[in-house]
C-alpha atoms as a PDB file:
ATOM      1  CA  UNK A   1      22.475  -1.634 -17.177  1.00  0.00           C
ATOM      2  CA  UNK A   2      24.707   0.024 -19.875  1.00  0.00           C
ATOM      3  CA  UNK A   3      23.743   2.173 -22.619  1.00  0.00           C
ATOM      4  CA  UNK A   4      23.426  -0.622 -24.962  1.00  0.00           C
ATOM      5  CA  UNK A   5      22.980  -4.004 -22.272  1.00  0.00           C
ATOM      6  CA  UNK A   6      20.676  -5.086 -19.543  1.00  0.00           C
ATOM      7  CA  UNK A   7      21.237  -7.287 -16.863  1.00  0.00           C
ATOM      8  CA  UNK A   8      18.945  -8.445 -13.883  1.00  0.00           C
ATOM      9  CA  UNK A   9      18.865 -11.148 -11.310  1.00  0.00           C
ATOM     10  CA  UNK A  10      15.620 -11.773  -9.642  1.00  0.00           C
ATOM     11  CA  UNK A  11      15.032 -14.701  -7.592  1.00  0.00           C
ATOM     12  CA  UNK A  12      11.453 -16.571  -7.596  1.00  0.00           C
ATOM     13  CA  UNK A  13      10.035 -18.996  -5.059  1.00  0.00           C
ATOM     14  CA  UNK A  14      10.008 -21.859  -7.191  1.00  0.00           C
ATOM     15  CA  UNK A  15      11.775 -24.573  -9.024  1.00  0.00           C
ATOM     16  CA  UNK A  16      14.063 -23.983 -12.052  1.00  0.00           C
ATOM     17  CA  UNK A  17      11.171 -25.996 -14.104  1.00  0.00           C
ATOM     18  CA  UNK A  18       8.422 -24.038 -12.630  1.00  0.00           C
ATOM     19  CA  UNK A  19       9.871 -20.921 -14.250  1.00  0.00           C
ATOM     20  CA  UNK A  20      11.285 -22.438 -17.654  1.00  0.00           C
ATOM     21  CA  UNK A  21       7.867 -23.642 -18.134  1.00  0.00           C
ATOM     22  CA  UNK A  22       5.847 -19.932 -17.312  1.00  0.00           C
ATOM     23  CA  UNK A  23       8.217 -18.820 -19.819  1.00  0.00           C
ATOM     24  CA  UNK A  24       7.950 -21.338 -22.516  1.00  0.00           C
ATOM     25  CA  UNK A  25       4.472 -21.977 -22.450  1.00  0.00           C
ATOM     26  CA  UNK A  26       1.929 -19.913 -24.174  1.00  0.00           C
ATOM     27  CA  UNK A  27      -0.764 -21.188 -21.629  1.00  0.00           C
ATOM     28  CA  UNK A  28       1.548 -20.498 -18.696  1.00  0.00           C
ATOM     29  CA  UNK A  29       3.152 -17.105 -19.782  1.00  0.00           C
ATOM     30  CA  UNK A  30      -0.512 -16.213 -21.070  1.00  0.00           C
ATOM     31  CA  UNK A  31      -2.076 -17.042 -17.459  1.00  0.00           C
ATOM     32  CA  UNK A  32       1.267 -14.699 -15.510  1.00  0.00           C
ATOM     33  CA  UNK A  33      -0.088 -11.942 -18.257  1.00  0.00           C
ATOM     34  CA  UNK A  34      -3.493 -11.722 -17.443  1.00  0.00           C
ATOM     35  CA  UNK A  35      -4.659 -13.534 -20.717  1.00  0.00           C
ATOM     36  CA  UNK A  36      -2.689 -11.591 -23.002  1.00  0.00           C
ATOM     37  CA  UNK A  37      -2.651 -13.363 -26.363  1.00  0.00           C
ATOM     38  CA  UNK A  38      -0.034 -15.353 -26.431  1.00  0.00           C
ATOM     39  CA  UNK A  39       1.727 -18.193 -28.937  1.00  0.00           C
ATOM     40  CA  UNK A  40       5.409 -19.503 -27.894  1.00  0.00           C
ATOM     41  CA  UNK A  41       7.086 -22.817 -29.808  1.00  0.00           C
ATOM     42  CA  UNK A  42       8.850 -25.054 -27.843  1.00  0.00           C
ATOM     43  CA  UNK A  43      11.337 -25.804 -30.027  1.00  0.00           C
ATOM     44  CA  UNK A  44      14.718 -24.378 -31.262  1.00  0.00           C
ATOM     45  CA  UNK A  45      13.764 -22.192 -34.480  1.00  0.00           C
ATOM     46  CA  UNK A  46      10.531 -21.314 -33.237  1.00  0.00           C
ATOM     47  CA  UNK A  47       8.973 -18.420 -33.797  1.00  0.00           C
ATOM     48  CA  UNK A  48       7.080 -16.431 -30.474  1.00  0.00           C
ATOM     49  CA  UNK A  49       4.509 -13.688 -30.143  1.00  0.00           C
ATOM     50  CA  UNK A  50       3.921 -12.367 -26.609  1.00  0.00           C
ATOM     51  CA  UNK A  51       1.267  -9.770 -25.518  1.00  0.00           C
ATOM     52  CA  UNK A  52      -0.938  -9.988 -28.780  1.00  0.00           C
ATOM     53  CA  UNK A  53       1.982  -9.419 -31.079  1.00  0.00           C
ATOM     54  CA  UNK A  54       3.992  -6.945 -29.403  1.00  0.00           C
ATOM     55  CA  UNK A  55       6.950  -8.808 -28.983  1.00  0.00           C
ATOM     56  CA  UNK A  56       8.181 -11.093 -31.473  1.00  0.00           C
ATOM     57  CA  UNK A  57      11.054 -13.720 -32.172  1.00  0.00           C
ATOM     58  CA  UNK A  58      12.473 -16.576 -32.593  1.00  0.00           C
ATOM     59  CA  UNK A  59      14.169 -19.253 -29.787  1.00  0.00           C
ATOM     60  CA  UNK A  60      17.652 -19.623 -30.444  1.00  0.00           C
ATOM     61  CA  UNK A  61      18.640 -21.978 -28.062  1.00  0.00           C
ATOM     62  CA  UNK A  62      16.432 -23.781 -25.200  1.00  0.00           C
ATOM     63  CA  UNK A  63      17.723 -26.185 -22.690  1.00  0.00           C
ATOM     64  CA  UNK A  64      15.181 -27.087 -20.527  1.00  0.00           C
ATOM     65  CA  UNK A  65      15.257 -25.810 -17.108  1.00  0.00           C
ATOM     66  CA  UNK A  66      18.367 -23.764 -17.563  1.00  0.00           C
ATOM     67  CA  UNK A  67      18.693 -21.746 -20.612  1.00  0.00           C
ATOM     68  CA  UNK A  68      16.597 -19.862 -23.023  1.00  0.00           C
ATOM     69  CA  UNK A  69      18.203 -17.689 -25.729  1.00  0.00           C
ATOM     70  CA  UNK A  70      15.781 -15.687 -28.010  1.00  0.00           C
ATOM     71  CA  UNK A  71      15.532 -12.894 -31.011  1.00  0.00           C
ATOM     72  CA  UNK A  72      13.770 -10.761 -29.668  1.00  0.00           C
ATOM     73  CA  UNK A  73      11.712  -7.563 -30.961  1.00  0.00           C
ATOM     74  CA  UNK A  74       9.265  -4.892 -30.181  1.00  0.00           C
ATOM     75  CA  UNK A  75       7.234  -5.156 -32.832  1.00  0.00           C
ATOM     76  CA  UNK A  76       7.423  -0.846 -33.127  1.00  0.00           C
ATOM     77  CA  UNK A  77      10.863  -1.443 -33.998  1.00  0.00           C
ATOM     78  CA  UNK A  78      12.085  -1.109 -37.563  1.00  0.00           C
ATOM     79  CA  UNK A  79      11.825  -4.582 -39.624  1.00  0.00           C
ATOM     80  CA  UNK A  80      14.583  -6.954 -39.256  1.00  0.00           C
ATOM     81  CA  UNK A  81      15.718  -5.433 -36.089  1.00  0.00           C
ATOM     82  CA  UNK A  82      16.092  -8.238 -33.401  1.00  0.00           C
ATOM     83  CA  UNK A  83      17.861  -7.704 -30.324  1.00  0.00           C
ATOM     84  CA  UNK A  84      19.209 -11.251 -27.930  1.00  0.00           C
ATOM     85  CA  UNK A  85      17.836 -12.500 -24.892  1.00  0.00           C
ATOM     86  CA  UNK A  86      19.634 -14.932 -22.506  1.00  0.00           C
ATOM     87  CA  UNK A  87      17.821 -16.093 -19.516  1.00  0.00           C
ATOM     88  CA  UNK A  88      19.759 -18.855 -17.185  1.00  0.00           C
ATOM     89  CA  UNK A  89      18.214 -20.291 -14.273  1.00  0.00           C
ATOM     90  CA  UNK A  90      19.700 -22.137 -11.007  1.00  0.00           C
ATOM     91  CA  UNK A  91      18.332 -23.768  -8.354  1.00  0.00           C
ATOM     92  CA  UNK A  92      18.922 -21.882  -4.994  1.00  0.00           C
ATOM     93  CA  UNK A  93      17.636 -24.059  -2.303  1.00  0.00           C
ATOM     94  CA  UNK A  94      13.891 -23.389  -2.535  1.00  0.00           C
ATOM     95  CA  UNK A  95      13.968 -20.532  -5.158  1.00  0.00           C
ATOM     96  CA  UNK A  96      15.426 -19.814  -8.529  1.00  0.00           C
ATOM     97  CA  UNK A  97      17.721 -17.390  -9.012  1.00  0.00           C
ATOM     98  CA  UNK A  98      16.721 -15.813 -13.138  1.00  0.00           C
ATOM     99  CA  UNK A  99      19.754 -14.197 -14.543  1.00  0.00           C
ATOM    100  CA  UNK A 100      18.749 -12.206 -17.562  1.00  0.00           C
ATOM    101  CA  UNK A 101      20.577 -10.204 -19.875  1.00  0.00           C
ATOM    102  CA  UNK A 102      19.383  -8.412 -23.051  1.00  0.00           C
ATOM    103  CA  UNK A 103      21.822  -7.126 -25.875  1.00  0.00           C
ATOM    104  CA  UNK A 104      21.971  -5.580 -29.170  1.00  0.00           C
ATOM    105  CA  UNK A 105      19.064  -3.128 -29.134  1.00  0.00           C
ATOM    106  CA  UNK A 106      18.368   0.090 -30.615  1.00  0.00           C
ATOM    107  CA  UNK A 107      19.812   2.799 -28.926  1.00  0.00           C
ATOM    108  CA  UNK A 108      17.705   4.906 -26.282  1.00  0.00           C
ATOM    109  CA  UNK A 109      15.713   1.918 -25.472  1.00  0.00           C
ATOM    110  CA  UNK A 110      17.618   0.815 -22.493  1.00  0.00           C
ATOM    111  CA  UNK A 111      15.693   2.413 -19.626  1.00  0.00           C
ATOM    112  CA  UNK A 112      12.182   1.831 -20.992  1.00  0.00           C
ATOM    113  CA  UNK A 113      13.303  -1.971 -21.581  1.00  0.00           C
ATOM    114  CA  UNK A 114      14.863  -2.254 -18.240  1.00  0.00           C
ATOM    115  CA  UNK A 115      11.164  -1.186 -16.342  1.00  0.00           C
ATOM    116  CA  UNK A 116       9.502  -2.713 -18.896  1.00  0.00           C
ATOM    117  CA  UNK A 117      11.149  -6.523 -17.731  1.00  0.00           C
ATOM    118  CA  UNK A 118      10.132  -5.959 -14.568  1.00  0.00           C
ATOM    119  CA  UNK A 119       6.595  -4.630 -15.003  1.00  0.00           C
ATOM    120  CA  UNK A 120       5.726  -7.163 -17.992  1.00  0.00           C
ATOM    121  CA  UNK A 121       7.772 -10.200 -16.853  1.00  0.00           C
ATOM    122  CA  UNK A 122       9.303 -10.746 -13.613  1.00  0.00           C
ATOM    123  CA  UNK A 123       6.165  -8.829 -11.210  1.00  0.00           C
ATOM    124  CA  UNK A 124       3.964 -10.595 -13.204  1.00  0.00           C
ATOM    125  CA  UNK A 125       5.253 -14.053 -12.606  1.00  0.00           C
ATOM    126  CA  UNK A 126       5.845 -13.245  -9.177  1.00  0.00           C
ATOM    127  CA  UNK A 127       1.987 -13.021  -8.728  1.00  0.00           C
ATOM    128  CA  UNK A 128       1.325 -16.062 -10.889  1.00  0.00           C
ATOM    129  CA  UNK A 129       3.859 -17.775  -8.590  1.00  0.00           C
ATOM    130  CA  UNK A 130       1.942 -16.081  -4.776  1.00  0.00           C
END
């Protein structure tokens, strides 16, 4: 992590689809969340709202099973600030490796984003995934 980027691998036992679709699907992400409310598009230009509205965007780019690119926001931020998310995922025998890295935020957020990944995203889908 730098002052103003974030990057993490983290490697889940399961297939690159298995993953794409936790994080793609409101049901899925919802059910790794413990029932947070939840409402992702599937499509390019969709909008997203994760853990009843406290993160917010748009997708920029999904391929499926490999890529998803997002907007993304804390919804304490000022308006119309959006940082970028890139997530890329490959197959690693048996697991997925998740590369993630996260861009463009406001300053002094880096360390509380950085925890907050792990503790809202990647622990979480660990246990959906045990």
């Amino acid at each position: 992590m730098t002052g103003s980027a974030i990057h993490q691998e983290v490697a889940f036992k399961a297939n690159p689809a298995r993953i794409y679709d936790i994080l793609i699907s409101s049901e899925q992400f919802s059910k790794a969340t413990g029932g947070a409310p939840t409402d992702i598009s599937t499509e390019e230009g969709g909008k997203f709202s994760c853990f009843g509205g406290m993160i917010l965007g748009r997708n920029i780019e999904l391929v499926p099973n490999q890529r998803i690119v997002q907007a993304w926001r804390a919804a304490s931020w000022e308006e119309g600030i959006y940082s970028i998310i890139k997530i890329e995922l490959k197959e690693q025998g048996s697991e997925t490796l998740l590369m993630f890295d996260h861009s463009g935020f406001p300053e002094g957020q880096g360390e509380h984003l950085a925890s907050g990944w792990h503790a809202n995203y990647w622990g979480p889908i660990e246990k959906l995934l045990a």
